[in-house]
Protein backbone atom coordinates (compact mmCIF):
# COMPACT_ATOMS: atom_id res chain seq x y z
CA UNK A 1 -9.44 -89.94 107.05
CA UNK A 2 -7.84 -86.49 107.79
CA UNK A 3 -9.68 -83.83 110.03
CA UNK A 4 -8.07 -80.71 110.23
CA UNK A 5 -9.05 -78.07 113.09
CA UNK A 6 -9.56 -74.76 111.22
CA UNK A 7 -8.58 -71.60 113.57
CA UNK A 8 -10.70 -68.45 114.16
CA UNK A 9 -8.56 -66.33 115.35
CA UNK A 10 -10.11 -62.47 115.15
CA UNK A 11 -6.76 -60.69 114.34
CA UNK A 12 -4.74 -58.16 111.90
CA UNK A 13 -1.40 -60.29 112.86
CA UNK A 14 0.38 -60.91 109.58
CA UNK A 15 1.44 -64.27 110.68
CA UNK A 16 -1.80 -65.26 112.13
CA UNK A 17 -3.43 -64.26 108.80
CA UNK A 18 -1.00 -66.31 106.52
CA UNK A 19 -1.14 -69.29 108.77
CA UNK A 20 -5.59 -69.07 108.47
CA UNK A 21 -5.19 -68.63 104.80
CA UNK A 22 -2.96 -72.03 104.69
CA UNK A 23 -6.06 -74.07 106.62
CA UNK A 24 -8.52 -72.65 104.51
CA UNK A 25 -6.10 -73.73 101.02
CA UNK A 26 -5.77 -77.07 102.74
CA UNK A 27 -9.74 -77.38 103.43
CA UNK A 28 -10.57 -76.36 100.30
CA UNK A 29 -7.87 -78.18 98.34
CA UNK A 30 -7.89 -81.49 99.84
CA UNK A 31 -10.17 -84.36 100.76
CA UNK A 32 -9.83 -83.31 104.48
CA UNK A 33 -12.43 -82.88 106.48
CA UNK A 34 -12.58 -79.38 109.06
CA UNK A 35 -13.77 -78.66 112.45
CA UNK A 36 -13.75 -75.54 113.34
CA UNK A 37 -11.91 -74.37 116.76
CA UNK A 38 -13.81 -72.17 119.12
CA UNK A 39 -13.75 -67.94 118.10
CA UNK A 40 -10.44 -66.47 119.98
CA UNK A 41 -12.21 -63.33 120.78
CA UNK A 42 -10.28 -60.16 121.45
CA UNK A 43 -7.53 -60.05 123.64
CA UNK A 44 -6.22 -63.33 122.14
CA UNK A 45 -4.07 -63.99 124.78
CA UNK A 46 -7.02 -64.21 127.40
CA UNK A 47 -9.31 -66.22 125.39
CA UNK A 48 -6.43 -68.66 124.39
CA UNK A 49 -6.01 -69.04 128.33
CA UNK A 50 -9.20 -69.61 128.79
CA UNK A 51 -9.83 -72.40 126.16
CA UNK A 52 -6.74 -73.61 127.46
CA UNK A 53 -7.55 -74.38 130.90
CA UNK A 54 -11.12 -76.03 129.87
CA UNK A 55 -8.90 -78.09 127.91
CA UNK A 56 -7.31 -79.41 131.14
CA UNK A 57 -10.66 -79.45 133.06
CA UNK A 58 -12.58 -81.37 130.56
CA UNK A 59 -9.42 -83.40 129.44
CA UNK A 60 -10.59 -86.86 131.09
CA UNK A 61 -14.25 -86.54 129.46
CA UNK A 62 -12.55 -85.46 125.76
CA UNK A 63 -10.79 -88.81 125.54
CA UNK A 64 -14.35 -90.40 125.54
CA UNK A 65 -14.98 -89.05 122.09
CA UNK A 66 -12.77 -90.01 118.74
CA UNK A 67 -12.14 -88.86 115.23
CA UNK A 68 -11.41 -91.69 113.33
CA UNK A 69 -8.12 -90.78 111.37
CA UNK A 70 -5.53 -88.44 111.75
CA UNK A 71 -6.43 -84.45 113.37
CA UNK A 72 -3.99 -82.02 112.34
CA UNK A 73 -3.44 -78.72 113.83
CA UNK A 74 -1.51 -76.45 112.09
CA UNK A 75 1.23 -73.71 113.22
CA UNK A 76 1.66 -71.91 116.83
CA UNK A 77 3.95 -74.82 118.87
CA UNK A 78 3.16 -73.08 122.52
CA UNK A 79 0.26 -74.38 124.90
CA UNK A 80 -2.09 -71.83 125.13
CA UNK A 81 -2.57 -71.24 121.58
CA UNK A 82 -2.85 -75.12 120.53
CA UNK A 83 -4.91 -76.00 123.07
CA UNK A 84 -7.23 -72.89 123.00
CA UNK A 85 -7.19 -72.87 119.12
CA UNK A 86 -7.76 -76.37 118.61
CA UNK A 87 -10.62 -77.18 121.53
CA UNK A 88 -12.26 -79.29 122.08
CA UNK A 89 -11.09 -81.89 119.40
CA UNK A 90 -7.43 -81.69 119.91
CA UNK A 91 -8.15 -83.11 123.73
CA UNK A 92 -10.31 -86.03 121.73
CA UNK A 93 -9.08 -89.28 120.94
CA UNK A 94 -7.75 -90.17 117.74
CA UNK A 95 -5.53 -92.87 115.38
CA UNK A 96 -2.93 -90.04 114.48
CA UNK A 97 -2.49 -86.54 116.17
CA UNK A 98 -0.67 -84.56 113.76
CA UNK A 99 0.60 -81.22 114.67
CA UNK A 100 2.60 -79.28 111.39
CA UNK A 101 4.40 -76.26 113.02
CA UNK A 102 7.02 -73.23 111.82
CA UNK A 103 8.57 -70.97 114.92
CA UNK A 104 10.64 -73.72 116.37
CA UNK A 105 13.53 -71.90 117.49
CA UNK A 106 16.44 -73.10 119.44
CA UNK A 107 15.30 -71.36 122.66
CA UNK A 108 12.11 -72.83 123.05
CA UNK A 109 13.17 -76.38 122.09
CA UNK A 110 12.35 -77.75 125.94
CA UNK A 111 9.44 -75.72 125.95
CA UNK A 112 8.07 -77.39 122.47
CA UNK A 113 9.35 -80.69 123.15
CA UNK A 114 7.15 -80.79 126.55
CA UNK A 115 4.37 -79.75 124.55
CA UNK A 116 5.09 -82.35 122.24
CA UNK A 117 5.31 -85.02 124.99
CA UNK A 118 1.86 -83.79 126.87
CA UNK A 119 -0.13 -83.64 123.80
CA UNK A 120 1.05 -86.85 122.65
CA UNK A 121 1.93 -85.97 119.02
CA UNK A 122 2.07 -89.12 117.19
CA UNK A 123 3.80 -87.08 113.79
CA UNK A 124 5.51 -84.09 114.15
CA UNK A 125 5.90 -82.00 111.20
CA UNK A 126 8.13 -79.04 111.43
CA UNK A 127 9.33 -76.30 108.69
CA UNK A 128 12.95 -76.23 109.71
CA UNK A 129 15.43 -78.36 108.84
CA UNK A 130 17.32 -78.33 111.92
CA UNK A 131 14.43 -78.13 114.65
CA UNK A 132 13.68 -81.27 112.53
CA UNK A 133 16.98 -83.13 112.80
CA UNK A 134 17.38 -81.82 116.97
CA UNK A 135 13.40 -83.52 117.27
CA UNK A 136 14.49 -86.84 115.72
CA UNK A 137 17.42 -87.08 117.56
CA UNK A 138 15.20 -86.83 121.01
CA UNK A 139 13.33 -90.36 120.40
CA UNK A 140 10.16 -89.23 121.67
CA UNK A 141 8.17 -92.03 122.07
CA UNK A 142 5.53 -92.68 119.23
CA UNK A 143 6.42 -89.68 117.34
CA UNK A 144 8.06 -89.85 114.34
CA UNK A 145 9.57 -86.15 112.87
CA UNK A 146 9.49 -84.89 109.36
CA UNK A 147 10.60 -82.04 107.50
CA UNK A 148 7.77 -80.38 105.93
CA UNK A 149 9.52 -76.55 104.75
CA UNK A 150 6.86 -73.44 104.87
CA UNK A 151 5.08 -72.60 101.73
CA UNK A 152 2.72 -69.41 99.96
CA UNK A 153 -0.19 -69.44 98.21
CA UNK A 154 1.50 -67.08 95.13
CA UNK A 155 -1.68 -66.10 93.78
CA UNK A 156 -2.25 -64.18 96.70
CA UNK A 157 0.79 -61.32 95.07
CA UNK A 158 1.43 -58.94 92.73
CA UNK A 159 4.28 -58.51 90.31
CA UNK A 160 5.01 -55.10 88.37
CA UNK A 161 7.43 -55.11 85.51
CA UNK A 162 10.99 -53.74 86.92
CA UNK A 163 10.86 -50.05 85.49
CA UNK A 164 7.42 -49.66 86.88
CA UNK A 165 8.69 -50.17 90.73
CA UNK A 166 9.09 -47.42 92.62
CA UNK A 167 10.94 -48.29 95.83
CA UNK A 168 14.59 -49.36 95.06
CA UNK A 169 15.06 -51.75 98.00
CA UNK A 170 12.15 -53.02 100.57
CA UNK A 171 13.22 -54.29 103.92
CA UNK A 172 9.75 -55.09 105.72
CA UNK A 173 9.29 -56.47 109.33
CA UNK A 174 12.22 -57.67 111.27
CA UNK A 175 15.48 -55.99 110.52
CA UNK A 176 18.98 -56.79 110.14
CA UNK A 177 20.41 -53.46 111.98
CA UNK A 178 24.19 -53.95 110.73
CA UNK A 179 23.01 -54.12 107.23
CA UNK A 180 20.75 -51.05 107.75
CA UNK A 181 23.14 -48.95 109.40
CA UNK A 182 25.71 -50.11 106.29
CA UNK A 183 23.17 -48.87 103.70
CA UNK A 184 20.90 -45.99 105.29
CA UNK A 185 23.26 -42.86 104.76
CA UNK A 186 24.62 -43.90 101.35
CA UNK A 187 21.21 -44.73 99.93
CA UNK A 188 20.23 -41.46 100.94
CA UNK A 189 23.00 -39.70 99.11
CA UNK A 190 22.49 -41.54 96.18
CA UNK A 191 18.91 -40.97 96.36
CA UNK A 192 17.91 -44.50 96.30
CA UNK A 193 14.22 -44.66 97.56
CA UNK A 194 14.92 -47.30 100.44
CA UNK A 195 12.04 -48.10 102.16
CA UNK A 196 12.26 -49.78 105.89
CA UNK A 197 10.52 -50.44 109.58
CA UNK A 198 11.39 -47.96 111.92
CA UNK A 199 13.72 -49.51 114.19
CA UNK A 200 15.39 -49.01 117.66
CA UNK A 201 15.90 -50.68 121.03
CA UNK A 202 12.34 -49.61 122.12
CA UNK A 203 10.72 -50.38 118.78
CA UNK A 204 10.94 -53.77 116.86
CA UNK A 205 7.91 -55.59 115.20
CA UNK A 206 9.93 -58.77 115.69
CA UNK A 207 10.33 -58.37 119.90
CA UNK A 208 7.54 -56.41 121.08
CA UNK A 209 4.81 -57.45 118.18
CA UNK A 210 4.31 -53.93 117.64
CA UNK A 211 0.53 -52.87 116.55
CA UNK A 212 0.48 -49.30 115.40
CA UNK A 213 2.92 -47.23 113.18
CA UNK A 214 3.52 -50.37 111.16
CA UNK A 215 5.11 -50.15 107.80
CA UNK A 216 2.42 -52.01 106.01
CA UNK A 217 -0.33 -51.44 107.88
CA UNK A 218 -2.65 -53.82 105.89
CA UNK A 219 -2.32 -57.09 103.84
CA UNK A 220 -3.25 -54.87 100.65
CA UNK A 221 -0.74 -52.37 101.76
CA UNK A 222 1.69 -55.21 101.96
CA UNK A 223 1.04 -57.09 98.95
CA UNK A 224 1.29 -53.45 97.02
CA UNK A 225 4.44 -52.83 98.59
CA UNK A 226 6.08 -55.78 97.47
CA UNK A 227 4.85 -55.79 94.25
CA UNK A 228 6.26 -51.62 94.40
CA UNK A 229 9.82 -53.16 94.99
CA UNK A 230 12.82 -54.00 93.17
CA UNK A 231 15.28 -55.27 95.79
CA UNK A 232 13.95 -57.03 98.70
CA UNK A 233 16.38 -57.66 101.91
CA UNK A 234 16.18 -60.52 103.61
CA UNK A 235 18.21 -62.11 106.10
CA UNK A 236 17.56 -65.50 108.19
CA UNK A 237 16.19 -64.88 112.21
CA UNK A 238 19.37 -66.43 113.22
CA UNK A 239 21.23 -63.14 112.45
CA UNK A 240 18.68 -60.36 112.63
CA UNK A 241 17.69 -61.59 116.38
CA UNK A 242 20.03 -64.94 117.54
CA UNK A 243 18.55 -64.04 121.13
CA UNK A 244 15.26 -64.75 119.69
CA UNK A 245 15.97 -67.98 117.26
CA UNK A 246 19.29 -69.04 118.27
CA UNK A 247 21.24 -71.26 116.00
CA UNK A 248 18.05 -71.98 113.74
CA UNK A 249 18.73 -70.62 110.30
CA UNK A 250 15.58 -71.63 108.42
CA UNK A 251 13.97 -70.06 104.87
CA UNK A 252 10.48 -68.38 106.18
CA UNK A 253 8.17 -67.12 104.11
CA UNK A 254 9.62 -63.92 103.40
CA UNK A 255 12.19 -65.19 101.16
CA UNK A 256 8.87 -66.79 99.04
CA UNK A 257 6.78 -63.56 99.58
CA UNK A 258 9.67 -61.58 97.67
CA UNK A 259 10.25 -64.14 95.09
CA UNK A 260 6.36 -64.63 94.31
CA UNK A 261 6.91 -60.88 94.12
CA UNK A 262 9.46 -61.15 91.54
CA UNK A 263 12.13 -58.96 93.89
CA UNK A 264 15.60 -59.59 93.25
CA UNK A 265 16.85 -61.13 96.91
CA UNK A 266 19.57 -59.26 98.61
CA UNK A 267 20.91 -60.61 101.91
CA UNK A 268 22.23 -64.38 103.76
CA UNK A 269 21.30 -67.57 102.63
CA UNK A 270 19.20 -69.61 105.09
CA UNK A 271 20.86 -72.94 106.00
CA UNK A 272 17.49 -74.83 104.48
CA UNK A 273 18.44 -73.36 100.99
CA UNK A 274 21.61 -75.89 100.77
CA UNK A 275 19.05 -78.59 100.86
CA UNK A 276 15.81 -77.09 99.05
CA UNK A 277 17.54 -75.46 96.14
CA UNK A 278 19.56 -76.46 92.96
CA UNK A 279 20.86 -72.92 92.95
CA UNK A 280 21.43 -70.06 94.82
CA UNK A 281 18.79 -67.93 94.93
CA UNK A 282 19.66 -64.50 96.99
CA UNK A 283 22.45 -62.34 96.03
CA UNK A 284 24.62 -62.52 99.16
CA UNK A 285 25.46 -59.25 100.78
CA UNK A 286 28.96 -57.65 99.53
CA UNK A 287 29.74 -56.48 103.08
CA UNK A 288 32.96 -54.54 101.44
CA UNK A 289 31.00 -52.38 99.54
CA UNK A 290 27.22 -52.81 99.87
CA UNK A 291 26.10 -49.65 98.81
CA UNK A 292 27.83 -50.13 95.75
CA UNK A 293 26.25 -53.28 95.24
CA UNK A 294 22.77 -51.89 95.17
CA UNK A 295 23.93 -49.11 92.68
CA UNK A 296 25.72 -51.72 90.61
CA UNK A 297 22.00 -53.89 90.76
CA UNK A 298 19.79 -50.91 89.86
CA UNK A 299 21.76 -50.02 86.81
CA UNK A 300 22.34 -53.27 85.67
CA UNK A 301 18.61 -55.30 86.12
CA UNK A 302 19.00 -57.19 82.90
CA UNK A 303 22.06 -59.20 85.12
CA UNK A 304 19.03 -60.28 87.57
CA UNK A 305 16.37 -60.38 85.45
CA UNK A 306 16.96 -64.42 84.80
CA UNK A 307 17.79 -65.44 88.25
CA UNK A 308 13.88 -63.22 89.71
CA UNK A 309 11.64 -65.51 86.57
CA UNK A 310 14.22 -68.46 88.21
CA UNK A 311 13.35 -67.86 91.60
CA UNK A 312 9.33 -67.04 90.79
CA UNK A 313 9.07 -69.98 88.83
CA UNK A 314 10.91 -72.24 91.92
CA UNK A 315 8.38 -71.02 94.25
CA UNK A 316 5.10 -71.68 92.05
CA UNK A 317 6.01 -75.35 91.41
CA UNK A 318 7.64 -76.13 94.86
CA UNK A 319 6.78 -73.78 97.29
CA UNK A 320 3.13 -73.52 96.90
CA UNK A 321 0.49 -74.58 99.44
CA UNK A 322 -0.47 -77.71 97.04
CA UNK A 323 3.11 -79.17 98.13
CA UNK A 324 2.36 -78.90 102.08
CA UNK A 325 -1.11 -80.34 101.48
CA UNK A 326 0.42 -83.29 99.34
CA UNK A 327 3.54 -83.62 101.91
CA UNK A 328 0.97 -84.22 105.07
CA UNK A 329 -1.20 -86.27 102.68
CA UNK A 330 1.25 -88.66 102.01
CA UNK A 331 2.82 -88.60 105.28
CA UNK A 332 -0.35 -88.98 107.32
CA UNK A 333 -1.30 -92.13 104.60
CA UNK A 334 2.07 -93.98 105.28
CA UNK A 335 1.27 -93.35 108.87
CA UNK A 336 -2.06 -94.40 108.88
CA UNK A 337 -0.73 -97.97 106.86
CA UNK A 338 1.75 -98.69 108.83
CA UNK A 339 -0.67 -98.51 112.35
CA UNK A 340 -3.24 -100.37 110.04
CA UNK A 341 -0.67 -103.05 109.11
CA UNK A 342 0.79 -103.56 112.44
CA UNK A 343 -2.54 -103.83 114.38
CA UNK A 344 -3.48 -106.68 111.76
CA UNK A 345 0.07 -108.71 112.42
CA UNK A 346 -1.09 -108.04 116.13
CA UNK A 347 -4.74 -109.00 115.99
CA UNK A 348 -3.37 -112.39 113.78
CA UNK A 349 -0.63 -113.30 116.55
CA UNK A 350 -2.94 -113.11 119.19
């Protein structure tokens, strides 16, 4: 049996949103069975904290109760938010605590890996490729590591045929400044519509989580703007902010978003790519001459056209939400056997 602890998170975070709309696919696409976490009421940060320390006062009397089975929380690797989004049934006892996580960057590996240790994570599933190999390589005790990469729902987007797109090139979120500050004066000459997060050292969505002014203000807004756009830039966290992810070069969901968008790709290829993909699917960055790159890709789309259906295509059959629900299915089963089998050999030898 699998239990998963649904989130209620009140919030207009993009990230918080997508990860909510991944437990509800997986509760209402699976044979799991959901408990709901308590209501993270407004600030989030406070009530997190709060539901975190009951979690420590209450933690002897939680191990009294068990869930049968695996429980599986899903995404945000830090303390207060897995312990105050998941009480009080992350603190109960269990056969198989499962936690699936993205945002395992290189800087907070000790910080994860203690979480990992106090929580007592019996399968760690995480969305990166190397935060997966640097995990294995630690030995935790009784926790085994898999890669299990991050994944869309693409029903959720739009697509508009090429010619009906009004914004030449889309860079949302997080920005690469040094491809920017390449592009910004000769798309204006050329009177490309490029269309971008305002930017500077006092002003990034991706460091200070930035509320108002935002570029997309809404999902709607977002989804629409996507589907508006006929080059999409994306580069890995590793480059845009290496303070922030450190060596970690790992294909997030933006890459998907863009593809289930049908936008050609301009930008780096994430290290996870070499392993996920049969192809390449982002037009690398001519760093010679990449203004005339994007001229030479608006007027000749036909060139592209095979490589967006490629890419759209790639994402519906492998990076949909029915592949992470199979992937922890299937790992949580093997897991489940293998305690099943070895408690029998135990129970006959004694």
């Amino acid at each position: 049996m699998i239990t998963l602890i649904n989130s209620r998170i009140r919030t207009s975070s993009p990230d918080l949103i997508l990860l909510q709309d991944l437990e509800q696919y997986c509760a209402q696409n699976s044979n799991w069975k959901t408990k709901n976490g308590p209501v993270l009421f407004a600030p989030n940060s406070v009530s997190s904290r709060l539901y975190m320390a009951m979690h420590k006062i209450f933690k002897p009397a939680l191990k009294s109760f068990k869930i049968p089975g695996a429980v599986v929380s899903l995404g945000l690797p830090y303390d207060i938010w897995l312990y105050g989004k998941s009480f009080p049934y992350y603190g109960f006892n269990c056969d198989l605590r499962v936690l699936w996580t993205y945002d395992v960057w290189e800087p907070k590996y000790s910080e994860i890996e203690r979480l990992v240790r106090k929580s007592k994570v019996q399968l760690l599933l995480l969305s990166s490729y190397q935060a997966t190999e640097h995990f294995r390589k630690l030995s935790i005790p009784d926790c085994e590591v898999h890669w299990v990469p991050e994944t869309i729902d693409p029903n959720q987007y739009k697509a508009k045929p090429w010619g009906k797109r009004s914004i030449n090139i889309l860079s949302f979120g997080r920005s690469y400044m040094k491809y920017h500050e390449s592009i910004v004066e000769g798309c204006q000459l050329n009177q490309f519509n490029y269309q971008y997060q305002e930017r500077d050292e006092n002003k990034d969505v991706a460091v200070q989580g930035l509320k108002q002014k935002l570029q997309f203000p809404t999902w709607d807004s977002f989804v629409d703007g996507l589907a508006n756009a006929q080059i999409c830039i994306c580069f890995p966290r590793c480059e845009t902010h290496p303070q922030l992810a450190g060596n970690v070069s790992t294909l997030t969901t933006r890459y998907l978003q863009a593809m289930a968008s049908k936008c050609l790709i301009i930008g780096s290829v994430p290290l996870d790519v070499k392993y996920l993909f049969d192809y390449n699917p982002i037009v690398e960055v001519d760093w010679t001459d990449p203004v005339g790159q994007i001229k030479h890709i608006l007027q000749n789309p036909a060139e592209y056209q095979k490589l967006i259906q490629k890419n759209y295509e790639t994402v519906c059959d492998f990076f949909h939400h029915k592949n992470t629900v199979r992937s922890i299915s299937n790992l949580i089963g093997s897991k489940l056997s293998l305690q099943h089998t070895t408690n029998l050999h135990h129970s006959i030898a004694s």
